[in-house]
N, C-alpha and C. Protein backbone atom coordinates (compact mmCIF):
# COMPACT_ATOMS: atom_id res chain seq x y z
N UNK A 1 -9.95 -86.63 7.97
CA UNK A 1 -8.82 -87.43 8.32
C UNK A 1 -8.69 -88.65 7.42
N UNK A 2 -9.58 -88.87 7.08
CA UNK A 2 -9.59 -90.16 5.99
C UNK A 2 -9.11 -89.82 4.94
N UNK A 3 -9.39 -89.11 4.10
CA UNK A 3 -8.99 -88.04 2.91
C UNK A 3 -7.22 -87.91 3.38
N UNK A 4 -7.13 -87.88 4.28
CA UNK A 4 -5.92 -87.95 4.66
C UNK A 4 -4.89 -88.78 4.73
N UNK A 5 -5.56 -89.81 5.17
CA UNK A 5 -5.21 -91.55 5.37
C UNK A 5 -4.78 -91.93 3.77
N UNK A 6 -5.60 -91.44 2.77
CA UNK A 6 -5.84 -92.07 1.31
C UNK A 6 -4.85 -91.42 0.50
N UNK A 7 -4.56 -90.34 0.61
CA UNK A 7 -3.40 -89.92 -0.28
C UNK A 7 -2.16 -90.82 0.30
N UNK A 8 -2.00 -90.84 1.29
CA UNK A 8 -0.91 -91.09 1.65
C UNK A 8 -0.83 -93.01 1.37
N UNK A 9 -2.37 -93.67 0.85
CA UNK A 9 -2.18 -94.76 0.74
C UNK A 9 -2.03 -95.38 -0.48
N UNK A 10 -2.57 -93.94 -1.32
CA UNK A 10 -2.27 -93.98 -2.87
C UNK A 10 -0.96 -93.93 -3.11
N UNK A 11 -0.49 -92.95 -2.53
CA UNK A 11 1.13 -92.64 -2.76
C UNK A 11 2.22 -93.57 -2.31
N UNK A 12 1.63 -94.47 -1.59
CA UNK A 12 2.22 -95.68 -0.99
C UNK A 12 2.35 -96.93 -2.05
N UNK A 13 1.07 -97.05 -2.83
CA UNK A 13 0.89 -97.66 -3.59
C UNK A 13 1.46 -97.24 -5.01
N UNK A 14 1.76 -96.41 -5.67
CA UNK A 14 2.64 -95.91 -6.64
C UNK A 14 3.99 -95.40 -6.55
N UNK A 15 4.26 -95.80 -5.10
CA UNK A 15 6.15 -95.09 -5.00
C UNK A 15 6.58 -94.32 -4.69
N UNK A 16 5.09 -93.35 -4.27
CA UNK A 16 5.77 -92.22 -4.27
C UNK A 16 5.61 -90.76 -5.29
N UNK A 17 6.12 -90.17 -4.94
CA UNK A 17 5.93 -88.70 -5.42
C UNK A 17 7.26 -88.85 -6.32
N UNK A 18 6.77 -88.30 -7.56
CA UNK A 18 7.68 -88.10 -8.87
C UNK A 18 7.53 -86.75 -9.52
N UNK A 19 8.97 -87.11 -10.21
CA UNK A 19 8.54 -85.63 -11.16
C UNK A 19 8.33 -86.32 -12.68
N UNK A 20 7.20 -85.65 -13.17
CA UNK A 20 6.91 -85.95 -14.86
C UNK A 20 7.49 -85.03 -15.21
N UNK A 21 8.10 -86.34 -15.96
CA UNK A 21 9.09 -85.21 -17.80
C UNK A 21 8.08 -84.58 -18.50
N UNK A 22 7.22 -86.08 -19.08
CA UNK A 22 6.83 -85.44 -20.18
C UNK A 22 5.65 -84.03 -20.61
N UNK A 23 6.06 -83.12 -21.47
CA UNK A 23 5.43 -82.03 -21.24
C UNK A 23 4.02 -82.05 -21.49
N UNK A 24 3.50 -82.89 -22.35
CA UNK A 24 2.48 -82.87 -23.80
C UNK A 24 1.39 -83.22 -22.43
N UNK A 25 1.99 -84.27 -21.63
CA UNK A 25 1.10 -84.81 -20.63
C UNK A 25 1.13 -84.07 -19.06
N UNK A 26 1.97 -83.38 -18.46
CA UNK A 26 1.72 -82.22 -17.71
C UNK A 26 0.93 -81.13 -18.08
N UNK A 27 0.17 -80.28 -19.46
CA UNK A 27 0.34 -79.07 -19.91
C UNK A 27 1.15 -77.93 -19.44
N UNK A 28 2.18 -78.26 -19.46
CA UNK A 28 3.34 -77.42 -18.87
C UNK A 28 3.02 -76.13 -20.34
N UNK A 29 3.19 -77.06 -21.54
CA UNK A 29 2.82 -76.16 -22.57
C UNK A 29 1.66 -75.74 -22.65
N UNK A 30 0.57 -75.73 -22.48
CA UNK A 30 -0.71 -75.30 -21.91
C UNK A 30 -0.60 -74.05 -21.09
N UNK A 31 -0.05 -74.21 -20.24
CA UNK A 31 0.01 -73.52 -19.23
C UNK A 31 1.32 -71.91 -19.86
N UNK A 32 2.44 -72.60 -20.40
CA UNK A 32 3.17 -71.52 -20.95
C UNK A 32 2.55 -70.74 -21.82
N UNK A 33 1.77 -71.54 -22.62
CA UNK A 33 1.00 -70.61 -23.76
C UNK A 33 0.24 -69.58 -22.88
N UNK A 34 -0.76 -69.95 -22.51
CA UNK A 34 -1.85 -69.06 -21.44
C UNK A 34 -0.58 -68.32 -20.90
N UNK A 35 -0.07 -68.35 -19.85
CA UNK A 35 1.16 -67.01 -19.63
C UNK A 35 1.41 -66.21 -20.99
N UNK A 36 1.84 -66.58 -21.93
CA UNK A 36 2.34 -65.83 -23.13
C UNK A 36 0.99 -64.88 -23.45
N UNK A 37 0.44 -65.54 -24.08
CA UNK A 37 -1.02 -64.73 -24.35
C UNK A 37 -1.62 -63.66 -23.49
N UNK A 38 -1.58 -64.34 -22.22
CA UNK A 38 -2.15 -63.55 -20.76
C UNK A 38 -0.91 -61.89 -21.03
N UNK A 39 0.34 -62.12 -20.92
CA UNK A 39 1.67 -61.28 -21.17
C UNK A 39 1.59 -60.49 -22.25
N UNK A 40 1.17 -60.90 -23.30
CA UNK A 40 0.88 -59.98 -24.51
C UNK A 40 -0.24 -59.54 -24.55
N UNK A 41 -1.65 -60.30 -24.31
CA UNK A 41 -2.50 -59.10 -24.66
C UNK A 41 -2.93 -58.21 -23.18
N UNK A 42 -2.44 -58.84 -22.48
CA UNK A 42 -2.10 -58.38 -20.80
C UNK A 42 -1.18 -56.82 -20.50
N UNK A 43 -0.82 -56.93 -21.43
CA UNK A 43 0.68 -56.24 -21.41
C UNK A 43 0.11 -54.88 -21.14
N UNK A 44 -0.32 -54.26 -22.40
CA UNK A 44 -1.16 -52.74 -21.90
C UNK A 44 -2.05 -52.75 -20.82
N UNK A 45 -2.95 -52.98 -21.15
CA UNK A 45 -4.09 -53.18 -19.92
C UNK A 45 -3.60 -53.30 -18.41
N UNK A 46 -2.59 -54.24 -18.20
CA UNK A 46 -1.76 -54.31 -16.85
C UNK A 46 -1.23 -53.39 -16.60
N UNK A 47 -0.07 -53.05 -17.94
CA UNK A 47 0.53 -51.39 -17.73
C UNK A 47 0.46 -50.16 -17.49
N UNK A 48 -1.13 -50.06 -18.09
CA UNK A 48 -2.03 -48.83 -17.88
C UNK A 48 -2.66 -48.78 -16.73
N UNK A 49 -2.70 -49.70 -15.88
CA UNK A 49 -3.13 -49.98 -14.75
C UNK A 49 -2.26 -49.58 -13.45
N UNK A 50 -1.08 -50.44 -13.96
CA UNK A 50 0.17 -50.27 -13.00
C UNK A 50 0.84 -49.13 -12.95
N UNK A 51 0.15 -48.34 -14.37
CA UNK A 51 0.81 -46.80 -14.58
C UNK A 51 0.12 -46.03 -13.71
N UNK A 52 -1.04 -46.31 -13.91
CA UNK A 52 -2.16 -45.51 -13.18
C UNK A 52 -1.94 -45.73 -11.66
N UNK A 53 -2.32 -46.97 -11.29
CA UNK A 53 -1.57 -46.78 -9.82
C UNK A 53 -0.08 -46.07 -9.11
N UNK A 54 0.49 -46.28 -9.82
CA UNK A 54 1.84 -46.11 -9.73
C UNK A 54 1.65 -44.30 -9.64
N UNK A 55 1.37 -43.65 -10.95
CA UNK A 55 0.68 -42.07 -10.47
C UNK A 55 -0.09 -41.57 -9.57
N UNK A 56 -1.19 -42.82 -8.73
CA UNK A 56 -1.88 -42.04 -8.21
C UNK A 56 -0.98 -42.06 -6.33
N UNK A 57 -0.38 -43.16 -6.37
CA UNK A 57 0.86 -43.22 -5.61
C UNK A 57 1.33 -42.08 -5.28
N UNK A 58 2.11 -42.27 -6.53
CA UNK A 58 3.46 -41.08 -6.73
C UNK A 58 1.96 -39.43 -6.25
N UNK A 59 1.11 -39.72 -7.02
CA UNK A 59 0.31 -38.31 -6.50
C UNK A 59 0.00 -38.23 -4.75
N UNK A 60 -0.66 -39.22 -4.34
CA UNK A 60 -0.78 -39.29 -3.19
C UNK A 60 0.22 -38.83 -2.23
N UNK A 61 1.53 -39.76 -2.11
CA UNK A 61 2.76 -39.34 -1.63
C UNK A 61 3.40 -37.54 -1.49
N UNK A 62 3.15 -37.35 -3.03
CA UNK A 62 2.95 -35.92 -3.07
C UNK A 62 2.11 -34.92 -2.20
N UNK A 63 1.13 -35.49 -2.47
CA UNK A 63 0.10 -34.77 -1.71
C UNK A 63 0.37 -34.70 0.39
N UNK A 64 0.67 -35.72 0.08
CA UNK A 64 1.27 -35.85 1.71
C UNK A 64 2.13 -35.13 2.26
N UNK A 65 3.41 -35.00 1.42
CA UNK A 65 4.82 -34.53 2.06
C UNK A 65 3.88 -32.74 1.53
N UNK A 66 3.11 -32.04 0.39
CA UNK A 66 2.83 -31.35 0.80
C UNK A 66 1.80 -30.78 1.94
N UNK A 67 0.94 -31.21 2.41
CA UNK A 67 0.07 -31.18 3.43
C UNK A 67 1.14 -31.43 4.72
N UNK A 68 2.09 -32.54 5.23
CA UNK A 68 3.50 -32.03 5.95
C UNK A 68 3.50 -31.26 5.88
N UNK A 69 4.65 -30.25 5.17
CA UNK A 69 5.50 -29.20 4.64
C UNK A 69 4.20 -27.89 5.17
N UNK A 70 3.22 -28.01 4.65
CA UNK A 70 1.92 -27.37 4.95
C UNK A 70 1.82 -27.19 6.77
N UNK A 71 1.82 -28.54 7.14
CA UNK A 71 1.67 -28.26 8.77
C UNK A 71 2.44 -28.25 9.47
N UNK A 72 4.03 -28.02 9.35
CA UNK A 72 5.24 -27.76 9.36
C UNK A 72 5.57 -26.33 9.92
N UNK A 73 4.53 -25.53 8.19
CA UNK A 73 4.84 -24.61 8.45
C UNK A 73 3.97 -23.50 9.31
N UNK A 74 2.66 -24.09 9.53
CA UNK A 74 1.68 -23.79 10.32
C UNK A 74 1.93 -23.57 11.40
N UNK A 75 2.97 -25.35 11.75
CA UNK A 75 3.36 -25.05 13.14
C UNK A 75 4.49 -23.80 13.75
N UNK A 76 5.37 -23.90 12.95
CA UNK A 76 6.02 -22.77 12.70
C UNK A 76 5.60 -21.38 13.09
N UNK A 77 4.62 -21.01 12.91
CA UNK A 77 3.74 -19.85 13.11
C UNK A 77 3.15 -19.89 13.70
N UNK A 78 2.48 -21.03 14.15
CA UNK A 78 1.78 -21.50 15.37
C UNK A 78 2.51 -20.90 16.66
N UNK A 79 3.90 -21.61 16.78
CA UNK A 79 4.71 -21.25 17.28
C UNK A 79 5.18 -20.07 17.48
N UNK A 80 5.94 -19.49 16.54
CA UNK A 80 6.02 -17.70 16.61
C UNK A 80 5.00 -17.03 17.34
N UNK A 81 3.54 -17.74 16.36
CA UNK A 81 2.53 -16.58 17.06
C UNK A 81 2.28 -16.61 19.02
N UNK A 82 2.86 -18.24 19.30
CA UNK A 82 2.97 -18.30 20.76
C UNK A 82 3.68 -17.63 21.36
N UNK A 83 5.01 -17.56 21.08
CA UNK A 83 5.70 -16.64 21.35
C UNK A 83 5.66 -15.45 21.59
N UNK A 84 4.69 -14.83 20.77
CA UNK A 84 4.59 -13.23 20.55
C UNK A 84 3.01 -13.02 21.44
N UNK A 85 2.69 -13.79 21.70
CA UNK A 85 1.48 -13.82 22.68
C UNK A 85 1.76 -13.88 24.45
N UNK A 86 3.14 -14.74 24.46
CA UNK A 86 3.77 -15.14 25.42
C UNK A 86 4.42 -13.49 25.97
N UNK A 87 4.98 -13.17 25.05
CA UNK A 87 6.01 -11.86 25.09
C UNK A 87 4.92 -10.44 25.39
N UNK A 88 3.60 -10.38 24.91
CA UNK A 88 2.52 -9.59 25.15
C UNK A 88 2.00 -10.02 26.15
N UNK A 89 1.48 -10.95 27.01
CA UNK A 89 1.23 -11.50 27.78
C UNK A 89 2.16 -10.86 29.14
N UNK A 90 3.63 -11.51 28.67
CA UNK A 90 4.24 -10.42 29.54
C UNK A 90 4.52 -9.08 30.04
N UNK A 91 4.24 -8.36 28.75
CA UNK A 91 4.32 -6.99 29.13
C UNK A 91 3.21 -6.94 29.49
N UNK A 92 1.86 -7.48 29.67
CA UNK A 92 0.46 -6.61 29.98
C UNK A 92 0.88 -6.73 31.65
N UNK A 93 1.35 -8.18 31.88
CA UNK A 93 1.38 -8.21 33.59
C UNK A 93 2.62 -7.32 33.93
N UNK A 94 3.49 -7.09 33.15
CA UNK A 94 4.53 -6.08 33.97
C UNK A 94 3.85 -4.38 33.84
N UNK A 95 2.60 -4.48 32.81
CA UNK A 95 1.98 -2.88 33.07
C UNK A 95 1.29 -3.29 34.16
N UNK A 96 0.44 -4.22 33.80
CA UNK A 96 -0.65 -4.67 34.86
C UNK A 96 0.10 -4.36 37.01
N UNK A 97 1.38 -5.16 36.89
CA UNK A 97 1.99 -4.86 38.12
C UNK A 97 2.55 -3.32 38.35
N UNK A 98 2.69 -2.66 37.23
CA UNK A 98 3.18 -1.38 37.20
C UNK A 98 1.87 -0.52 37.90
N UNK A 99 0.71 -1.07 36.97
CA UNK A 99 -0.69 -0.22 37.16
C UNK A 99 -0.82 -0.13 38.79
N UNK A 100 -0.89 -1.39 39.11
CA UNK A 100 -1.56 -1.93 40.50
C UNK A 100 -0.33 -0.96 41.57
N UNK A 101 0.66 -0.65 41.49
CA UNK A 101 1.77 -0.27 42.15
C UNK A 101 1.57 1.03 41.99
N UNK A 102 0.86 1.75 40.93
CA UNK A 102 0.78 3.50 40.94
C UNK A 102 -0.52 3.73 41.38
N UNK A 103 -1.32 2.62 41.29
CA UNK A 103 -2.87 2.91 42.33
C UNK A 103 -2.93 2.52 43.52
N UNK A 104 -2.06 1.64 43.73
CA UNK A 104 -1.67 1.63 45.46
C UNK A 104 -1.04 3.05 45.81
N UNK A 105 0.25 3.52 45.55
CA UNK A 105 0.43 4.83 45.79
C UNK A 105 -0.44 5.66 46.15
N UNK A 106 -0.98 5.67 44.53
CA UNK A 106 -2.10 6.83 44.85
C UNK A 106 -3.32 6.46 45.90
N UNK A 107 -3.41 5.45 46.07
CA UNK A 107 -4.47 5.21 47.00
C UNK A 107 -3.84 5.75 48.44
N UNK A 108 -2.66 4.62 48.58
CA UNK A 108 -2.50 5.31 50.06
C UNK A 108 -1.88 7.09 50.08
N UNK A 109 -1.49 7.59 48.73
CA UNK A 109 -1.21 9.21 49.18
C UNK A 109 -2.85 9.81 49.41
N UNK A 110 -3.62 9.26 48.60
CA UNK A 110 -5.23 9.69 48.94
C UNK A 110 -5.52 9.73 50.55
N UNK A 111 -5.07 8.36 51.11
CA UNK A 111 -5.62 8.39 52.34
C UNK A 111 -4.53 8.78 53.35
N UNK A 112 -3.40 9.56 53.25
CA UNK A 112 -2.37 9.70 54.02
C UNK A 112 -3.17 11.20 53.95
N UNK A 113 -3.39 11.49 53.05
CA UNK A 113 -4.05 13.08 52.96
C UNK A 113 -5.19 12.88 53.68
N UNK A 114 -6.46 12.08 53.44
CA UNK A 114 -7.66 12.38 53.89
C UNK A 114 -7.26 12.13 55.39
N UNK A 115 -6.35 11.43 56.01
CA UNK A 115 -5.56 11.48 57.71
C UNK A 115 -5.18 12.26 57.52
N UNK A 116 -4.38 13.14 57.43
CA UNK A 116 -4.20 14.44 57.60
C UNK A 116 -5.33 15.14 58.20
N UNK A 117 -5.93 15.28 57.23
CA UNK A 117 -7.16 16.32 56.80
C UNK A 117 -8.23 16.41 58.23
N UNK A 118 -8.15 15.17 58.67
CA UNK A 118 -9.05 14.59 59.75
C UNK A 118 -8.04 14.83 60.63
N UNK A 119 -7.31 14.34 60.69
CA UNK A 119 -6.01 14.53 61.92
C UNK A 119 -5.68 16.62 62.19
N UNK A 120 -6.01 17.34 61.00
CA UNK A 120 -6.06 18.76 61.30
C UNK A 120 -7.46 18.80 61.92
N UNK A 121 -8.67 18.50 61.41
CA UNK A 121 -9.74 18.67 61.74
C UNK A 121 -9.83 18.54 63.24
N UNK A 122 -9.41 17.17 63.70
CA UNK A 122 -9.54 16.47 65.43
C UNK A 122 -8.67 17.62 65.99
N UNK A 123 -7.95 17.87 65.19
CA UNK A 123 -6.55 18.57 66.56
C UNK A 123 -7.61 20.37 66.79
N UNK A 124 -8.10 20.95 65.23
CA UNK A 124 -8.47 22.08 65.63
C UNK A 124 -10.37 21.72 66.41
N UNK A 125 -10.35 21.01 66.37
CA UNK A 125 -11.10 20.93 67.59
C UNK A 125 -11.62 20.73 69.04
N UNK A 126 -10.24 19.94 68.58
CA UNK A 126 -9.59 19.60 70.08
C UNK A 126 -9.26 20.67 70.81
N UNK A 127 -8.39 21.82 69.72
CA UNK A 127 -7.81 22.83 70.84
C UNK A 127 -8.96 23.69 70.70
N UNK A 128 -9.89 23.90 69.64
CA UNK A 128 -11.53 24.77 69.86
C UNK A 128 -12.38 24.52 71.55
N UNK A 129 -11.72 23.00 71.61
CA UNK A 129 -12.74 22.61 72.75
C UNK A 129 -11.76 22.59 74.05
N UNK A 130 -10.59 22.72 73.83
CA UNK A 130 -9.40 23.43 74.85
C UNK A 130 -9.71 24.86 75.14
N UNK A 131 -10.25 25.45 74.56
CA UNK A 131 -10.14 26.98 74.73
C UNK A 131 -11.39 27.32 75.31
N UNK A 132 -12.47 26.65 74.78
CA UNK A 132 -13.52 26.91 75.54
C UNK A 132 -13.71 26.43 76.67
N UNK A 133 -12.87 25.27 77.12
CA UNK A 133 -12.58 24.70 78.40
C UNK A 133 -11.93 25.77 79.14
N UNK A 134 -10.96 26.26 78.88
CA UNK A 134 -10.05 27.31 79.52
C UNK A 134 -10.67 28.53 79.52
N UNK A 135 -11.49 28.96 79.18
CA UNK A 135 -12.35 30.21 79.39
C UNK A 135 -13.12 30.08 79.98
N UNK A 136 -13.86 29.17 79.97
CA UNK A 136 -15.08 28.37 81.19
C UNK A 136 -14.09 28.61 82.23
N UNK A 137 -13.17 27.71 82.26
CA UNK A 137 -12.77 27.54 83.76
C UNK A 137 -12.41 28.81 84.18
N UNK A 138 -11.69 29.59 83.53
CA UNK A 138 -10.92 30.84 83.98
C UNK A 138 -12.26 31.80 84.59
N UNK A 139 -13.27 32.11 83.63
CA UNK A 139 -14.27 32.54 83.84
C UNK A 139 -14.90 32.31 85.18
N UNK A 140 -14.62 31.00 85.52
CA UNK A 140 -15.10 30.50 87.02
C UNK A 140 -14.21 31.01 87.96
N UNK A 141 -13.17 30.61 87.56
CA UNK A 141 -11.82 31.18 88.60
C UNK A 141 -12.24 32.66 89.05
N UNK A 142 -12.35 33.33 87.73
CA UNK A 142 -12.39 35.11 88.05
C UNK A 142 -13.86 34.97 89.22
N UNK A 143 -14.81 34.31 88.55
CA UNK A 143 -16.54 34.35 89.08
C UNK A 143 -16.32 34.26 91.00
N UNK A 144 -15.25 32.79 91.10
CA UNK A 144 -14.73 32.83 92.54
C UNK A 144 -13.80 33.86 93.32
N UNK A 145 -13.01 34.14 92.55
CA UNK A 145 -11.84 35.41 93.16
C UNK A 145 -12.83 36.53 93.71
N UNK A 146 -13.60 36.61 92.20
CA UNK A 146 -14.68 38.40 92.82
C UNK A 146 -15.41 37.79 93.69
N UNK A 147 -16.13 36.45 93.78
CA UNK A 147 -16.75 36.25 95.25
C UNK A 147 -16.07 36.52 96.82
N UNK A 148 -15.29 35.84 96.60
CA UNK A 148 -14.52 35.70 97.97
C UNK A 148 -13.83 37.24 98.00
N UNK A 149 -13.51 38.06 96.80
CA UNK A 149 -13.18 39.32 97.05
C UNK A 149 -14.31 39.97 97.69
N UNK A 150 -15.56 39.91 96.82
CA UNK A 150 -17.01 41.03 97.89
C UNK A 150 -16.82 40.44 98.95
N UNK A 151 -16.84 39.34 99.40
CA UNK A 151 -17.03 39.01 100.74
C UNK A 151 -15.99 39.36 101.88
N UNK A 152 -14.75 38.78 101.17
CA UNK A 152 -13.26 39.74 102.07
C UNK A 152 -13.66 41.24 102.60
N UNK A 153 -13.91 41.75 101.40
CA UNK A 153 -14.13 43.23 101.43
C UNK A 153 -15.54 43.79 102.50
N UNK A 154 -16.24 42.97 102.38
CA UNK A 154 -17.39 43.23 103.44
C UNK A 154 -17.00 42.92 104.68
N UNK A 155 -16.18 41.84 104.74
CA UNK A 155 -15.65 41.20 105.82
C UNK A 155 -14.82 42.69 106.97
N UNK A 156 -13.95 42.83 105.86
CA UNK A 156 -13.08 44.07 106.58
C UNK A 156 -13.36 45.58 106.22
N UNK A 157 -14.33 45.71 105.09
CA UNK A 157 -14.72 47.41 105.45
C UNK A 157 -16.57 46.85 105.68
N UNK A 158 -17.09 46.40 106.52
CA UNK A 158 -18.29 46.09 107.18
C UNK A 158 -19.10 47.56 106.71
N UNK A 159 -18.53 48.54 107.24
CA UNK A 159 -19.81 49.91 107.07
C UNK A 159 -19.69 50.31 105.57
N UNK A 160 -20.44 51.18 105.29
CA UNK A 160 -20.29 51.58 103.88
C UNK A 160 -19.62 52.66 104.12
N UNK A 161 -19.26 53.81 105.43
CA UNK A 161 -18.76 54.83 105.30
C UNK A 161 -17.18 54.46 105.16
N UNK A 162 -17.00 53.42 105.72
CA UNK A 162 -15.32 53.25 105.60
C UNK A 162 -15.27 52.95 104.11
N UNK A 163 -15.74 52.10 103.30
CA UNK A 163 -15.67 51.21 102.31
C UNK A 163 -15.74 52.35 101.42
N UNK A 164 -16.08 54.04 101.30
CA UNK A 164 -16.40 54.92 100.56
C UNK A 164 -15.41 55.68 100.72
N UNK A 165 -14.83 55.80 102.14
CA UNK A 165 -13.64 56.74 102.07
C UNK A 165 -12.48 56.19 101.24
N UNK A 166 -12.77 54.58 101.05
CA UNK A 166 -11.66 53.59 100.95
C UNK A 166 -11.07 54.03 99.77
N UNK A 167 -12.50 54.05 98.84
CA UNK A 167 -12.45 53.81 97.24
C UNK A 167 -12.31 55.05 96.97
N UNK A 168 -12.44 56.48 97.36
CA UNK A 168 -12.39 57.85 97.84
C UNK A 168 -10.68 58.02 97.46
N UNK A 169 -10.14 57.49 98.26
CA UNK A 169 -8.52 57.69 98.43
C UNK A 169 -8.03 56.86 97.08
N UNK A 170 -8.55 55.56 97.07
CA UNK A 170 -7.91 54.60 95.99
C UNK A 170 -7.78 55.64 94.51
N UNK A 171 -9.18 56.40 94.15
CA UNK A 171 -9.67 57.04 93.33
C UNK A 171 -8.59 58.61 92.94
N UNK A 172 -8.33 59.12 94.02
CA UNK A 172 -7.85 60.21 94.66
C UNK A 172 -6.33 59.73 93.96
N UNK A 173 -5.76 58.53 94.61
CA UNK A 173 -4.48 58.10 93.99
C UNK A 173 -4.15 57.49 92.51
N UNK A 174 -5.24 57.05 92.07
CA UNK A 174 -5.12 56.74 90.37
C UNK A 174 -5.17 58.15 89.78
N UNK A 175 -5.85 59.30 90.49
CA UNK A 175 -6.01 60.07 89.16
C UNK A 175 -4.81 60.42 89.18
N UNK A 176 -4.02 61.14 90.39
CA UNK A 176 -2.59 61.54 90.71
C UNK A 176 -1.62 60.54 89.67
N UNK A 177 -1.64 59.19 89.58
CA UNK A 177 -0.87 58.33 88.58
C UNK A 177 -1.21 58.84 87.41
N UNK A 178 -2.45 58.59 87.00
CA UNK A 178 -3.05 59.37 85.73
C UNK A 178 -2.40 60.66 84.63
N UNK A 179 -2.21 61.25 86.14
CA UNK A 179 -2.07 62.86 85.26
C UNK A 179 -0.67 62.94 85.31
């Protein structure tokens, strides 16, 4: 801050801030020369420099918009190839739903048959075990009729001589039908 204080007390003390004319005592010419010199033997060396940058620029830039253009077109195909994955994708699930829809069929015609098959099986055994029911029983029926028949029959031909003439005549009259 003091350093601060002092310019401003120097400059107080001389008037102020001026502009110098004279050149000899600025090195304004000093200073132009060094530019000139710096400019001429500067000149290549800067140029070849600024060339060189300037190419590796211009190369770089290049290199860019191709590596773009490059992933542009990548994407491009990227793309397509989504597409065509998308579009295969679809047809596998419309076979895939096709598949699943002709093995359901076939599954349930498999088992509409194997019901059947069982449903013939139950029924012919059912009526196997109907028939042997109905022969049993009938068999019993007849087993009771001829009971209660010997017994009727003892009941009302008691002797054996009647019961002989009986079957005598019965015999007597079939053959007469007979012949």
């Amino acid at each position: 801050m003091e350093n601060f204080d002092q310019i401003f007390t120097l400059l107080a003390e001389h008037e102020g801030i001026g502009l110098n004319l004279d050149i000899l005592e600025t090195g304004l010419l000093n200073i132009l020369a060094l530019l000139a010199i710096l400019f001429y033997t500067g000149r290549d060396f800067l140029g070849s420099l600024l060339e060189e940058r300037k190419t590796t620029i211009v190369k770089g830039v290049q290199d860019a918009e191709d590596r773009l253009n490059e992933a542009q077109n990548r994407l491009v195909e990227a793309k397509k190839q989504l597409e065509q994955a998308n579009i295969v994708i679809g047809e596998i699930k419309n076979e895939t739903t096709a598949t699943k829809k002709l093995l359901l069929e076939s599954d349930a015609y498999e088992a509409k048959k194997d019901l059947e098959i069982r449903f013939d099986r139950a029924l012919a055994t059912f009526r196997s075990k109907e028939r042997q029911i109905f022969l049993e029983i009938k068999q019993q029926i007849i087993s009771l009729v001829l009971k209660r028949t010997v017994i009727r029959a003892q009941e009302t031909f008691g002797p054996k001589e009647r019961a002989t003439v009986l079957i005598n005549d019965t015999i007597n009259k079939l053959e007469g039908d007979l012949l």
